[in-house]
Protein backbone atom coordinates (compact mmCIF):
# COMPACT_ATOMS: atom_id res chain seq x y z
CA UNK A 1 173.13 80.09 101.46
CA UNK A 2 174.78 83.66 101.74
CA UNK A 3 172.53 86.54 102.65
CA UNK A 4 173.42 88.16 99.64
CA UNK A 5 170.62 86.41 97.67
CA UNK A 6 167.88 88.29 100.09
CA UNK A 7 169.33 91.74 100.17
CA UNK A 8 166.72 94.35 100.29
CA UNK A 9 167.81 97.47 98.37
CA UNK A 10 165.04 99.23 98.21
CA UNK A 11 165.41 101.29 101.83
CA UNK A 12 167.17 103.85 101.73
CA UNK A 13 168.82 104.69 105.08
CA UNK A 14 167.87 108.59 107.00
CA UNK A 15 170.60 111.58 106.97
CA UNK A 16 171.44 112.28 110.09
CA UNK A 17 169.94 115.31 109.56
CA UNK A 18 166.37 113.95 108.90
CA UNK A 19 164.09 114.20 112.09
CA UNK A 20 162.35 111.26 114.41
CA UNK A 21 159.50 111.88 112.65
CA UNK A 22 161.08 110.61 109.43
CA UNK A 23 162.79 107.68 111.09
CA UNK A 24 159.20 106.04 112.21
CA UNK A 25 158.06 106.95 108.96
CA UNK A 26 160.20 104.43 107.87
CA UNK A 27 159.73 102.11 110.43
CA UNK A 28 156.27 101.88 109.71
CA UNK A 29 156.44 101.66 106.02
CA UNK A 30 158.88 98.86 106.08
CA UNK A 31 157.08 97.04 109.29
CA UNK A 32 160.98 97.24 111.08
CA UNK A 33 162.12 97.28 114.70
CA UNK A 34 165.05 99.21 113.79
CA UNK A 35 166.92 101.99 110.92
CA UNK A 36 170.33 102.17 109.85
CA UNK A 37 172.28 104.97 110.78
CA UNK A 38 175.08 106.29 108.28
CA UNK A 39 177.88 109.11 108.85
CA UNK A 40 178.44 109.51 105.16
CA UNK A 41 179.17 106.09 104.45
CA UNK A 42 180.42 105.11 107.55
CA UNK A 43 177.69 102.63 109.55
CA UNK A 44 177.29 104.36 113.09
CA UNK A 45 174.81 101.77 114.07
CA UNK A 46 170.72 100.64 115.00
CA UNK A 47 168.15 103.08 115.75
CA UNK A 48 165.40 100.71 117.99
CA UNK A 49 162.11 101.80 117.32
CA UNK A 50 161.44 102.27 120.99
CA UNK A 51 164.21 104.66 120.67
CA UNK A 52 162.87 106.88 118.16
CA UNK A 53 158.80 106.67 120.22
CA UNK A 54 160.83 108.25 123.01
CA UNK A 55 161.86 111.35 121.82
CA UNK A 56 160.39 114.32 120.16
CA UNK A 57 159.46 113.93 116.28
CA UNK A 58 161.23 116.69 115.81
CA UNK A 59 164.51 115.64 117.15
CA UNK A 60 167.55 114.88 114.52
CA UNK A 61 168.97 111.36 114.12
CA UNK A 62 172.25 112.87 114.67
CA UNK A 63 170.74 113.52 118.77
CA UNK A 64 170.44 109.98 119.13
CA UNK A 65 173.90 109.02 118.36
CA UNK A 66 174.11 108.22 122.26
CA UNK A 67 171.40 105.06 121.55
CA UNK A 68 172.90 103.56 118.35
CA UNK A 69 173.14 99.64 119.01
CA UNK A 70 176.03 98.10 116.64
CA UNK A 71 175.02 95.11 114.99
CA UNK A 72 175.36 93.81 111.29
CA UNK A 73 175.78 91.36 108.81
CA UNK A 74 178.47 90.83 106.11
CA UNK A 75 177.94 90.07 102.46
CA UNK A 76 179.57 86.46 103.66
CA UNK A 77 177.42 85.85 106.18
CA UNK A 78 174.82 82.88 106.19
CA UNK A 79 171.01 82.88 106.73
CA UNK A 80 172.03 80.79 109.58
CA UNK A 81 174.07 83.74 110.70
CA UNK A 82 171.31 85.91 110.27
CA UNK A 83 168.73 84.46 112.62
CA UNK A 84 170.94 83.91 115.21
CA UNK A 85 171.78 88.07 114.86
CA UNK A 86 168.14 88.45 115.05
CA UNK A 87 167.34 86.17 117.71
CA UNK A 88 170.50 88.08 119.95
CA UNK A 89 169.51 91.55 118.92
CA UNK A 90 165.35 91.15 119.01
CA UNK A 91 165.10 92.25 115.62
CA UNK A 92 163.92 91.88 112.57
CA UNK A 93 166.22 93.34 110.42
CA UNK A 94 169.99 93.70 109.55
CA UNK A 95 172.27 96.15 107.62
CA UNK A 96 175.01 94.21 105.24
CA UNK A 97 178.07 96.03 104.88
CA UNK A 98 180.36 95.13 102.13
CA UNK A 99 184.58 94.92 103.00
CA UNK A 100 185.29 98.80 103.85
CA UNK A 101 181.69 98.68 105.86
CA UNK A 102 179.73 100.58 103.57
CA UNK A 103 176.10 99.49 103.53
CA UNK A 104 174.91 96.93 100.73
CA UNK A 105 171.48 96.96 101.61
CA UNK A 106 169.46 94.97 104.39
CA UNK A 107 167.59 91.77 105.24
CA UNK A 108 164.45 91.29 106.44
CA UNK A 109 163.80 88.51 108.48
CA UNK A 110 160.57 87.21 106.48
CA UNK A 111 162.86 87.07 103.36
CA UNK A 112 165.59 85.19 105.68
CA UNK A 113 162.61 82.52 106.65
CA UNK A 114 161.28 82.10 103.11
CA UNK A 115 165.00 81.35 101.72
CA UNK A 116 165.45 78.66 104.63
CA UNK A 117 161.87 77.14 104.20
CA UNK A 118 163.04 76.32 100.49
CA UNK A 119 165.94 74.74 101.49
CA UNK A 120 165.61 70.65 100.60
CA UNK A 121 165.84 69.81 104.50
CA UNK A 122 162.88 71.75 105.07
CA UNK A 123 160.60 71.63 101.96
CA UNK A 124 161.67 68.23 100.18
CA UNK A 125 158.94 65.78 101.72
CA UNK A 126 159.50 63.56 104.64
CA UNK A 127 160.07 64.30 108.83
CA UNK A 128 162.53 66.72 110.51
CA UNK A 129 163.71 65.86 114.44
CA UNK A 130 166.08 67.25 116.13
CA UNK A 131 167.78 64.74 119.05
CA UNK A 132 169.89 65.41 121.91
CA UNK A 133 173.00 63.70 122.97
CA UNK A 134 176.39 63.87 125.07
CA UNK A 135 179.26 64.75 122.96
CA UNK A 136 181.51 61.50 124.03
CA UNK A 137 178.30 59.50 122.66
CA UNK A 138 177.78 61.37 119.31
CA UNK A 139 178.34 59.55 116.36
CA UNK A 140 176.96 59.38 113.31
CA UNK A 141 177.32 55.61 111.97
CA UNK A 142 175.13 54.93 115.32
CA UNK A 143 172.32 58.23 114.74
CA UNK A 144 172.19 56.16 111.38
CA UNK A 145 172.02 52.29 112.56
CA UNK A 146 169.35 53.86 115.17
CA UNK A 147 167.17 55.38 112.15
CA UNK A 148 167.67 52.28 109.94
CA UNK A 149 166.27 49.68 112.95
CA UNK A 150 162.91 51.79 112.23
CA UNK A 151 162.89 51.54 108.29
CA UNK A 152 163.47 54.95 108.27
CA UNK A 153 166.52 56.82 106.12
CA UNK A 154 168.10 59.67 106.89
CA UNK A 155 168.75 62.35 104.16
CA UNK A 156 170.00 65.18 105.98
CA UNK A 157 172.07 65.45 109.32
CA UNK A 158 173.74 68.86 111.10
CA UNK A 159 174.89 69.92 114.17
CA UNK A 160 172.36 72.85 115.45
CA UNK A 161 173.83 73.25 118.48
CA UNK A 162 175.76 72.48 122.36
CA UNK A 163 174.40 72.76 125.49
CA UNK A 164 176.84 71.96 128.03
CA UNK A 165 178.52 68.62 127.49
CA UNK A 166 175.03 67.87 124.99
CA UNK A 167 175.09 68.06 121.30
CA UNK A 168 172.11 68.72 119.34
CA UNK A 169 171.44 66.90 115.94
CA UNK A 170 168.63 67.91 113.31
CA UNK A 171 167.87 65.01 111.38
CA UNK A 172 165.84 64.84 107.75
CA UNK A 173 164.52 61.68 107.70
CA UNK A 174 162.53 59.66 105.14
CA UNK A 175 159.58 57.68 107.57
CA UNK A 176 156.37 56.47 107.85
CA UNK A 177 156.62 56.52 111.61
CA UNK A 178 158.04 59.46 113.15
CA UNK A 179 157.06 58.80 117.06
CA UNK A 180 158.83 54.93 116.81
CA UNK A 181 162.21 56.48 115.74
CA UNK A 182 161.87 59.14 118.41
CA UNK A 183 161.46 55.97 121.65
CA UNK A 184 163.89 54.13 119.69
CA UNK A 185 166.60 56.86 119.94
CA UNK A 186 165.20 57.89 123.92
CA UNK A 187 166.10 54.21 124.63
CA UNK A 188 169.24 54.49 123.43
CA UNK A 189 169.86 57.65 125.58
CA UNK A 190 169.11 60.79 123.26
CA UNK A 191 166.45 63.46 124.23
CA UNK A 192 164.14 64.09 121.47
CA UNK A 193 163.70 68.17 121.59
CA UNK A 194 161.85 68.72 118.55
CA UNK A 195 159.98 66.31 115.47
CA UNK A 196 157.27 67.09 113.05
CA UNK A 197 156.16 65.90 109.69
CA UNK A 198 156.41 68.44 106.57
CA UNK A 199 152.74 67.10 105.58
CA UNK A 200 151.10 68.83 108.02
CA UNK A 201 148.30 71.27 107.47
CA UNK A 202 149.87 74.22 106.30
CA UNK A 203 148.83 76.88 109.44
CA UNK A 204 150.57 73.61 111.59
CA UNK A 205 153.37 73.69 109.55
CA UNK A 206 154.26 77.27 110.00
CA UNK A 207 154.20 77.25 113.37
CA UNK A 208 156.42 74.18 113.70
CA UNK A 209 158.74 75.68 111.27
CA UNK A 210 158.84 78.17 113.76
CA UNK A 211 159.74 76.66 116.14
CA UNK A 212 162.40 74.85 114.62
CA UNK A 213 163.96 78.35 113.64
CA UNK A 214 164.05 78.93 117.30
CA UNK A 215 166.06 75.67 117.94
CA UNK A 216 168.46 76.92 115.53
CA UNK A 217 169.18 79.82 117.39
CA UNK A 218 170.61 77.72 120.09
């Protein structure tokens, strides 16, 4: 799923020659952390909204030049891409430049979560876990035989993720008992980081599907 299908192009970006005071006008009608900054159509960068609170309202954009943080998407880039820019950059939203990085629009990051939580391996029913595993002992025919000894059947398998010489695995899996499959992969030497059914109450659900956005920032 590119990010083009959750472009925002309704903000339009300050002048440089537009104060502070317009810059957390925007901020605040658009609920951001940061503002694009444009030379013409050139992207000079992020303007944090800590940035901006620090400085007179009546000080240009063009004065803060010296703060600009450089971070963006491309029209290619993945929702996947996008939260880990937002996890790296603690914010919650991106500029997408086109080619000859000229701004597209941006992305919010509650339009980036609503995309992924419509995604089959999040909304189509059953359990998502996510396991842990060394590299040489990753395989997928045994992830498989591991689920299948539990009745269960997987649906949807990717790699999230290394830590070290560890791989991590999310796992879609069709099961009426989510905590057996989890001891049967721990005895066969995988860490279970992360599991939770998608027929939870729906405040529980949001926060595990939190969560599991922060595992795939790893």
């Amino acid at each position: 799923m590119l990010v083009t299908d959750y472009i925002n192009k309704d903000f339009i970006p300050p002048k440089l020659k537009q104060d502070v005071s317009h810059g957390l006008g925007l901020l605040r009608e658009f609920s951001l952390t940061h503002i694009p900054v444009f030379e013409g159509l050139n992207f000079t960068g992020m303007i944090s909204r800590e940035t901006l609170e620090e400085h007179g309202t009546e000080t240009t954009i063009a004065e803060l030049r010296d703060f600009n943080e450089f971070f963006y998407l491309t029209e290619n880039s993945s929702l996947l891409d996008a939260i880990q820019h937002f996890n790296n950059h603690d914010t919650n939203v991106l500029v997408v430049l086109n080619a000859e990085m000229h701004y597209i629009g941006m992305l919010m990051m509650d339009d980036v979560f609503s995309g992924l939580s419509a995604m089959p391996f999040i909304s189509e029913p059953g359990s998502i876990m996510i396991v842990e595993v060394s590299q040489k002992q990753f395989s997928i025919s045994e992830i498989a035989k591991i689920a299948e000894s539990n009745n269960a059947r997987i649906i949807g398998l990717f790699v999230v993720g290394y830590e070290g010489d560890k791989i991590q695995i999310a796992l879609k899996l069709i099961t009426e008992n989510i905590a057996s499959v989890g001891e049967t992969f721990e005895r066969f030497n995988y860490t279970v980081l992360f599991k939770f059914f998608n027929d939870e109450k729906e405040d529980l659900m949001k926060d595990r599907l939190d969560m599991l956005m922060k595992y795939l920032d790893i």
